[in-house]
N, C-alpha and C. Protein backbone atom coordinates (compact mmCIF):
# COMPACT_ATOMS: atom_id res chain seq x y z
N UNK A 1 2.45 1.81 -22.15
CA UNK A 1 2.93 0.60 -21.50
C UNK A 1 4.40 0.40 -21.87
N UNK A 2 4.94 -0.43 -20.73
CA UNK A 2 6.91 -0.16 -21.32
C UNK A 2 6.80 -1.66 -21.85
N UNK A 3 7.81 -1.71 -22.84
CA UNK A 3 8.49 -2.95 -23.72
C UNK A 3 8.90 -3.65 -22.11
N UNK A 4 8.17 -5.16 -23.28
CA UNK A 4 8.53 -6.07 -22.32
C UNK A 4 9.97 -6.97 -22.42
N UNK A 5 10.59 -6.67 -21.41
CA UNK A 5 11.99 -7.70 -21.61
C UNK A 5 12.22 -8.89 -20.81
N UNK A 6 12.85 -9.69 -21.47
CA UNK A 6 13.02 -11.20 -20.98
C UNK A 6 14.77 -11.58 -20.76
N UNK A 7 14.78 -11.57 -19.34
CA UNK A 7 16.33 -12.17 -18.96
C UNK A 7 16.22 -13.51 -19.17
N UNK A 8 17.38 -14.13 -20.34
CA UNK A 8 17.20 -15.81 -20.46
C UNK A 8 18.38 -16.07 -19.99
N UNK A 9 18.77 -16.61 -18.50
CA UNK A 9 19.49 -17.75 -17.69
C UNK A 9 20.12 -18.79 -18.23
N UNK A 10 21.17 -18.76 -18.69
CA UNK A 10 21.34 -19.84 -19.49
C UNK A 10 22.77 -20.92 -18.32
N UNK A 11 23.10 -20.02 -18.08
CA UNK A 11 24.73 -20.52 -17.72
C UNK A 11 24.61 -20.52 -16.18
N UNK A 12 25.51 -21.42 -15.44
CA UNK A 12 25.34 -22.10 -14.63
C UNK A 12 26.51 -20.29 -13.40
N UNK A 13 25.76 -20.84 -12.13
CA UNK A 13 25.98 -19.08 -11.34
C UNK A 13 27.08 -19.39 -11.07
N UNK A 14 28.26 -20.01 -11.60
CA UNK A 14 29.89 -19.83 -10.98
C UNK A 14 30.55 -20.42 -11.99
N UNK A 15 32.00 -20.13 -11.93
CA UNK A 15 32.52 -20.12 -13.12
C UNK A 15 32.84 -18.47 -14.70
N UNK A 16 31.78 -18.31 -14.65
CA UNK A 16 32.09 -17.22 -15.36
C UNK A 16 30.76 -15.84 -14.63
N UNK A 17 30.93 -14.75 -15.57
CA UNK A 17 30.57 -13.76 -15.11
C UNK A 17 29.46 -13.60 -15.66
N UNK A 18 28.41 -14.19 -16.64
CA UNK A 18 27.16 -14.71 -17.09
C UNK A 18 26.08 -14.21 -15.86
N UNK A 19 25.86 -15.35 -15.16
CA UNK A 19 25.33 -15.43 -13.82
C UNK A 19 24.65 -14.04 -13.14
N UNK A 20 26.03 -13.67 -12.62
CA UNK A 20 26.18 -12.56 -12.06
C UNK A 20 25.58 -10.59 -12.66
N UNK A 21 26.15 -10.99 -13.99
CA UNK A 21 25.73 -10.04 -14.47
C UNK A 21 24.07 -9.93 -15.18
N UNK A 22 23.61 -10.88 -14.95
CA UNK A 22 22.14 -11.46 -15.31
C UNK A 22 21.31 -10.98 -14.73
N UNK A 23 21.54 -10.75 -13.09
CA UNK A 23 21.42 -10.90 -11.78
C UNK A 23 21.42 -9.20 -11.95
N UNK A 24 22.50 -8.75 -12.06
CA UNK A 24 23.03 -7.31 -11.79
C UNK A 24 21.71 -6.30 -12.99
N UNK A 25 21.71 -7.18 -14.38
CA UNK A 25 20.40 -6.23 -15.21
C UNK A 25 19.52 -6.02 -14.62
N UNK A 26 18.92 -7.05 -13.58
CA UNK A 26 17.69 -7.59 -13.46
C UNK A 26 16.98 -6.32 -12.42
N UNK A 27 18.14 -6.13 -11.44
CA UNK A 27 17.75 -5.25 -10.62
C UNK A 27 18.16 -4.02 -11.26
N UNK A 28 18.96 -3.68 -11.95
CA UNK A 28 18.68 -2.14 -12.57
C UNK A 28 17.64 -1.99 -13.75
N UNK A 29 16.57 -3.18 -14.38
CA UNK A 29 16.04 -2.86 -15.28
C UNK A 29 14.60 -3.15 -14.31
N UNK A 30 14.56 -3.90 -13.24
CA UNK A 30 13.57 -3.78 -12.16
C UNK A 30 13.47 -1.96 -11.84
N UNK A 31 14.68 -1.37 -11.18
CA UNK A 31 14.84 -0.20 -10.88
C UNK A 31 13.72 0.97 -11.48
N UNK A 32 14.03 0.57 -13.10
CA UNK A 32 13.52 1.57 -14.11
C UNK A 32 12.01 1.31 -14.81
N UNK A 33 11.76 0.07 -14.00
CA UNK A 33 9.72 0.03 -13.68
C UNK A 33 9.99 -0.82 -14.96
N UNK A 34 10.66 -1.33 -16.03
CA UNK A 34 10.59 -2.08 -17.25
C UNK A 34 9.58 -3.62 -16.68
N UNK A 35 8.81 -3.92 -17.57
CA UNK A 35 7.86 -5.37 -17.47
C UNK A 35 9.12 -6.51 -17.84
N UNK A 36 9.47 -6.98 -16.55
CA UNK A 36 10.80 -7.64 -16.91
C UNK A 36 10.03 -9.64 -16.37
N UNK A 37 10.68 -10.42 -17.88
CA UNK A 37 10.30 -11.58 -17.08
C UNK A 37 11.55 -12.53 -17.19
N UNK A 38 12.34 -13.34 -16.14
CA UNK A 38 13.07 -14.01 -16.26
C UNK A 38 12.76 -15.44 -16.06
N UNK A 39 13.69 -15.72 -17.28
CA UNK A 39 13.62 -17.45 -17.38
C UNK A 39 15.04 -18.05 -17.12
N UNK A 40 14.52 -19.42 -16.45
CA UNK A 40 16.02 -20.13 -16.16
C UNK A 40 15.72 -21.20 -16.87
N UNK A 41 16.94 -21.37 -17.84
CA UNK A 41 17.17 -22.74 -19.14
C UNK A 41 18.06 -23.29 -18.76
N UNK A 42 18.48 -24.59 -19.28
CA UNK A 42 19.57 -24.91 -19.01
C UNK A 42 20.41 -25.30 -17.92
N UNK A 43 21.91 -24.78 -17.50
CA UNK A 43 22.33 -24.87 -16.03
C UNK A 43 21.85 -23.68 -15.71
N UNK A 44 21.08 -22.59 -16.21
CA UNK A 44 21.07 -21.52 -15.26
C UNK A 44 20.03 -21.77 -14.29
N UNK A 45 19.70 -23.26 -14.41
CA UNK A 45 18.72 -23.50 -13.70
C UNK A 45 19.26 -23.71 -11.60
N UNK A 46 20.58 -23.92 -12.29
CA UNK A 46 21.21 -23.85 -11.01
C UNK A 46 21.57 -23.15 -10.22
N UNK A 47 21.33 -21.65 -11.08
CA UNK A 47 21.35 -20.45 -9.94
C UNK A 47 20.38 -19.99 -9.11
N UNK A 48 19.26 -21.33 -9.41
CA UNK A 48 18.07 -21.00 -7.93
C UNK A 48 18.05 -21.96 -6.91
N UNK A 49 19.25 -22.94 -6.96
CA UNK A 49 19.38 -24.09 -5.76
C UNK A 49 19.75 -23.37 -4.89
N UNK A 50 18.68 -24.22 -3.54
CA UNK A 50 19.00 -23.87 -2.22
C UNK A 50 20.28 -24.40 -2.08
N UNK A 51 20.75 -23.95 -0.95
CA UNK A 51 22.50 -24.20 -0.13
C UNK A 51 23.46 -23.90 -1.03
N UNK A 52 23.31 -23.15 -1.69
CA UNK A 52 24.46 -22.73 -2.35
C UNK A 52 25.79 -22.53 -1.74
N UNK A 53 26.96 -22.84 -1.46
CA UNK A 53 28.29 -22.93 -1.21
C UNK A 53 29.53 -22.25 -2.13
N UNK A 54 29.50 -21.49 -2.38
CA UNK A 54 30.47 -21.73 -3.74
C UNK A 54 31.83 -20.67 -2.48
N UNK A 55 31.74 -21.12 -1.47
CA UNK A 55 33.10 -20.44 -0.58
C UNK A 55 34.26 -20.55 -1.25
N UNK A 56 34.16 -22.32 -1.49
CA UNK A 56 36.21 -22.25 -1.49
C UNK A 56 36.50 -21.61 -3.23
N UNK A 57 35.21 -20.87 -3.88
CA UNK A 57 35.86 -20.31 -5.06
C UNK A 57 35.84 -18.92 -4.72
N UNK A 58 36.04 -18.38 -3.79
CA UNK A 58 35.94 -17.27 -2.97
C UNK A 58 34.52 -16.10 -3.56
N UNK A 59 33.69 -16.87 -3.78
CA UNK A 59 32.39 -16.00 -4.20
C UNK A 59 31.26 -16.16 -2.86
N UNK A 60 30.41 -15.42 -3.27
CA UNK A 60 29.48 -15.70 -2.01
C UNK A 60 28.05 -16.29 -3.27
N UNK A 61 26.92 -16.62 -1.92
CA UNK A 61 26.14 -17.22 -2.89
C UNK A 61 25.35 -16.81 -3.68
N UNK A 62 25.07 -16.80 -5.04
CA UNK A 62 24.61 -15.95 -5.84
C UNK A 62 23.01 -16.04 -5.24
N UNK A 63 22.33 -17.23 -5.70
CA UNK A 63 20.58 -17.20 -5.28
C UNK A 63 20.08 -16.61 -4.52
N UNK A 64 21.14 -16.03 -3.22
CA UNK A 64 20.67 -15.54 -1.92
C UNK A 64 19.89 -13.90 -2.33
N UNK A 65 20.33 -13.69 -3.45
CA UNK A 65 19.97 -12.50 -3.83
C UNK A 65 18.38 -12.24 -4.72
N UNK A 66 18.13 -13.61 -4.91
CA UNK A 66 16.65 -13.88 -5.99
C UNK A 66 15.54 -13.41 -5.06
N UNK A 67 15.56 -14.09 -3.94
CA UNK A 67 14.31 -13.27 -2.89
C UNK A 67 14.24 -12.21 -2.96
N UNK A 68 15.22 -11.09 -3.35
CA UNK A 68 14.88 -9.07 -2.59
C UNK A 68 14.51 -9.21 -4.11
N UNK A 69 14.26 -9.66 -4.97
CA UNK A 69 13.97 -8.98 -5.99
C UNK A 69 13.05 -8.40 -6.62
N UNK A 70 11.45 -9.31 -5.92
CA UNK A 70 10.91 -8.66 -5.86
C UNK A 70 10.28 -6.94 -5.22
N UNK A 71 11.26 -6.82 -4.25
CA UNK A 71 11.37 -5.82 -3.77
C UNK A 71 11.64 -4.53 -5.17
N UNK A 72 12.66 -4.84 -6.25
CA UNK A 72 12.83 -4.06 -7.10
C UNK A 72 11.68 -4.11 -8.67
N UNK A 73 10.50 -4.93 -8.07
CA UNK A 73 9.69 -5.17 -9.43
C UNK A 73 9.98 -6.03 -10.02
N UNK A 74 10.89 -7.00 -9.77
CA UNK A 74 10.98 -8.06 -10.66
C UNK A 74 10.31 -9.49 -10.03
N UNK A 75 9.24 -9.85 -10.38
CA UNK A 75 8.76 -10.93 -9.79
C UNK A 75 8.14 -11.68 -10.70
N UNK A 76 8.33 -11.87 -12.35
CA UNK A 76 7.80 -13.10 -12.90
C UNK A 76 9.39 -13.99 -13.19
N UNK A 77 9.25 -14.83 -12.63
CA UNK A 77 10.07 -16.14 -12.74
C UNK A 77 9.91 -17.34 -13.15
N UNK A 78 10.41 -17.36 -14.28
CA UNK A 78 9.86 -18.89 -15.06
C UNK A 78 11.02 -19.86 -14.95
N UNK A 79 10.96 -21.40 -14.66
CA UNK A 79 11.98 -22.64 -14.82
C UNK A 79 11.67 -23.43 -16.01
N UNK A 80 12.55 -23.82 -17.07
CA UNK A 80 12.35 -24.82 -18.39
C UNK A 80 11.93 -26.19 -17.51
N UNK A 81 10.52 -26.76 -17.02
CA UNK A 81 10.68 -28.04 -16.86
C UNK A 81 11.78 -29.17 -17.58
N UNK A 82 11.71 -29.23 -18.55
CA UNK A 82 12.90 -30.11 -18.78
C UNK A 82 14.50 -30.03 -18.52
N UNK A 83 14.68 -28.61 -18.33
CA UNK A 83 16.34 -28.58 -17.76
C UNK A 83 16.68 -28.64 -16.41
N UNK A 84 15.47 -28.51 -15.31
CA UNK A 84 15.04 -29.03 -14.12
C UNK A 84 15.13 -30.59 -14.09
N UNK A 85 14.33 -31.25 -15.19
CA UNK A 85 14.47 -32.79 -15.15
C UNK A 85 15.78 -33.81 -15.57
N UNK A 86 16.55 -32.86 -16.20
CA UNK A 86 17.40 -33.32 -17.38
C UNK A 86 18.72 -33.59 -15.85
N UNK A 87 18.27 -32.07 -14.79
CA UNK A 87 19.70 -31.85 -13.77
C UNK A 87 19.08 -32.57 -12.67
N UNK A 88 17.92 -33.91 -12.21
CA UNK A 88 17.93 -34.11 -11.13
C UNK A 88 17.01 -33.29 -10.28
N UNK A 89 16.95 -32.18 -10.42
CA UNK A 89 16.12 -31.29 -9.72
C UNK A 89 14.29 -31.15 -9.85
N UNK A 90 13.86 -30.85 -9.08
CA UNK A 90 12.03 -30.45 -8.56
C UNK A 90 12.46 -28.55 -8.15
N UNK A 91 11.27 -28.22 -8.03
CA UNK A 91 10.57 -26.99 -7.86
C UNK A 91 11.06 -26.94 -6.00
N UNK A 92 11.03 -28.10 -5.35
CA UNK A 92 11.28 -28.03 -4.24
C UNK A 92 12.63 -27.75 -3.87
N UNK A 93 13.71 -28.04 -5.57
CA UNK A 93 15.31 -27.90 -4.39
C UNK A 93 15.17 -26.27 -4.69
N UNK A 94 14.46 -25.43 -5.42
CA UNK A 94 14.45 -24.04 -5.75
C UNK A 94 14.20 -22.62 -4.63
N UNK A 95 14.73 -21.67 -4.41
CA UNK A 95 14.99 -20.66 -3.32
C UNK A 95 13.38 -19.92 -3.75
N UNK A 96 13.22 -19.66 -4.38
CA UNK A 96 12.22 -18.93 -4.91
C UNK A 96 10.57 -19.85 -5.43
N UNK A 97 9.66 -18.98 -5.57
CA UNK A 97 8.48 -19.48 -5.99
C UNK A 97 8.84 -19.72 -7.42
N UNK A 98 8.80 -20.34 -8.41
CA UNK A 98 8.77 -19.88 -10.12
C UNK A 98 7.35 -20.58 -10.86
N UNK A 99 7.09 -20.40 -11.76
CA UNK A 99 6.40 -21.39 -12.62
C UNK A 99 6.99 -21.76 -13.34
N UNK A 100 6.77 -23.38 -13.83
CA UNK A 100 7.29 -23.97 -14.27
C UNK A 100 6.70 -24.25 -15.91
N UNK A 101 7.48 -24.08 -16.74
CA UNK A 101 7.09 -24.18 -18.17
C UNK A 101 8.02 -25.17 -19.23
N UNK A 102 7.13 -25.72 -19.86
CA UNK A 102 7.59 -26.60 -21.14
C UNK A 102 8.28 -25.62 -22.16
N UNK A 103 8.62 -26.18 -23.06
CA UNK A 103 9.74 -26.03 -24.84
C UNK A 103 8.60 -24.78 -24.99
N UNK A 104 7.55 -24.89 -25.18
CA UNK A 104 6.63 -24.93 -25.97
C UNK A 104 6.49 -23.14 -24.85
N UNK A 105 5.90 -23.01 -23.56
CA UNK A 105 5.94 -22.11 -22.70
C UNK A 105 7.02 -20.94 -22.84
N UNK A 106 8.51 -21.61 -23.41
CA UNK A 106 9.93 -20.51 -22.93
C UNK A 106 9.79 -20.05 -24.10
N UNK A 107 9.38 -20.90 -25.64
CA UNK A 107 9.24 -20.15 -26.61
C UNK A 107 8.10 -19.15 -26.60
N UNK A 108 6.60 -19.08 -26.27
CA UNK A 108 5.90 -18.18 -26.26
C UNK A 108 5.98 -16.78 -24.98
N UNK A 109 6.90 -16.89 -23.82
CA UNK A 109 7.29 -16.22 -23.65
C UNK A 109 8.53 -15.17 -24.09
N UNK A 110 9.52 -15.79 -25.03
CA UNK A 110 10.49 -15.10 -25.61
C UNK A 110 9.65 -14.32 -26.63
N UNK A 111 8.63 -14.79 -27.58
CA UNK A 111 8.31 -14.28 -28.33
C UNK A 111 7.53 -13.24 -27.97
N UNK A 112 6.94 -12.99 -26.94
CA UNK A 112 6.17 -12.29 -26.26
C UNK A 112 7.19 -10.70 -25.73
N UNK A 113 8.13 -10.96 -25.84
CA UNK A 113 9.35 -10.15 -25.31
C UNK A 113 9.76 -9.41 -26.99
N UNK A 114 9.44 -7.75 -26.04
CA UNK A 114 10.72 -6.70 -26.91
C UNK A 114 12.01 -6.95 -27.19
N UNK A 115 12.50 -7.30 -26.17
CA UNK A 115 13.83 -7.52 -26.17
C UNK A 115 14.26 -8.81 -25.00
N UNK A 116 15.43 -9.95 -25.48
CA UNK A 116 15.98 -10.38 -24.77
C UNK A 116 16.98 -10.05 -24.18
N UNK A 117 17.65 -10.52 -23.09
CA UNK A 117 19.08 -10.27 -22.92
C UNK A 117 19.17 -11.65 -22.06
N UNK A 118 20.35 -12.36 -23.28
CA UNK A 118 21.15 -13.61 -22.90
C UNK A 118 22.17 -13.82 -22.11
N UNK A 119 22.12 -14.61 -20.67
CA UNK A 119 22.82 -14.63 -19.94
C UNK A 119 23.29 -16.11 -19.49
């Protein structure tokens, strides 16, 4: 069985290169069949809002890319209920299906993980 790894979402999808490159593991460690599970904490909770815009910073929209991903094997997606609650947001403003997990949930999945990689 392959080591299980956990992408943790931390940082919000514009502004720095966090995001993006989170995004970019996900599908090359999808690629290589790895048991990959990603969590969104924090603002990275904002890289699964629908209507994403980020034009006039001349980027295109990052989330648009969370749907094919299962296409590459990556399909467990977890949201921190409380950094969802903390920003205003429900499961409904989200592009994707996720489950939603407590303090208590993001820690027994990290611990559950070979390896993280913080994004």
């Amino acid at each position: 069985m392959s080591e299980k790894v956990a992408v943790l979402m931390r940082k919000a999808p514009y502004g720095s290169v966090y995001a993006a490159e989170g995004f970019r593991s996900m599908m090359g460690i999808g690629v290589f069949e790895m048991d990959i599970t990603v969590i969104f904490v924090d603002d990275g909770v904002y890289t699964l809002i629908k209507g994403q815009e980020p034009g006039a910073l001349d980027m295109k929209p990052l989330g648009e890319g969370f749907p094919m991903l299962p296409d590459f094997g990556v399909d467990k997606f977890y949201v921190h209920e409380q950094s969802l609650s903390e920003r205003g947001l429900t499961r409904d403003d989200l592009l994707i299906d996720v489950e939603i997990v407590d303090s208590a949930g993001v820690a027994r999945l990290l611990e559950e993980s070979g390896a993280i990689l913080p994004f």
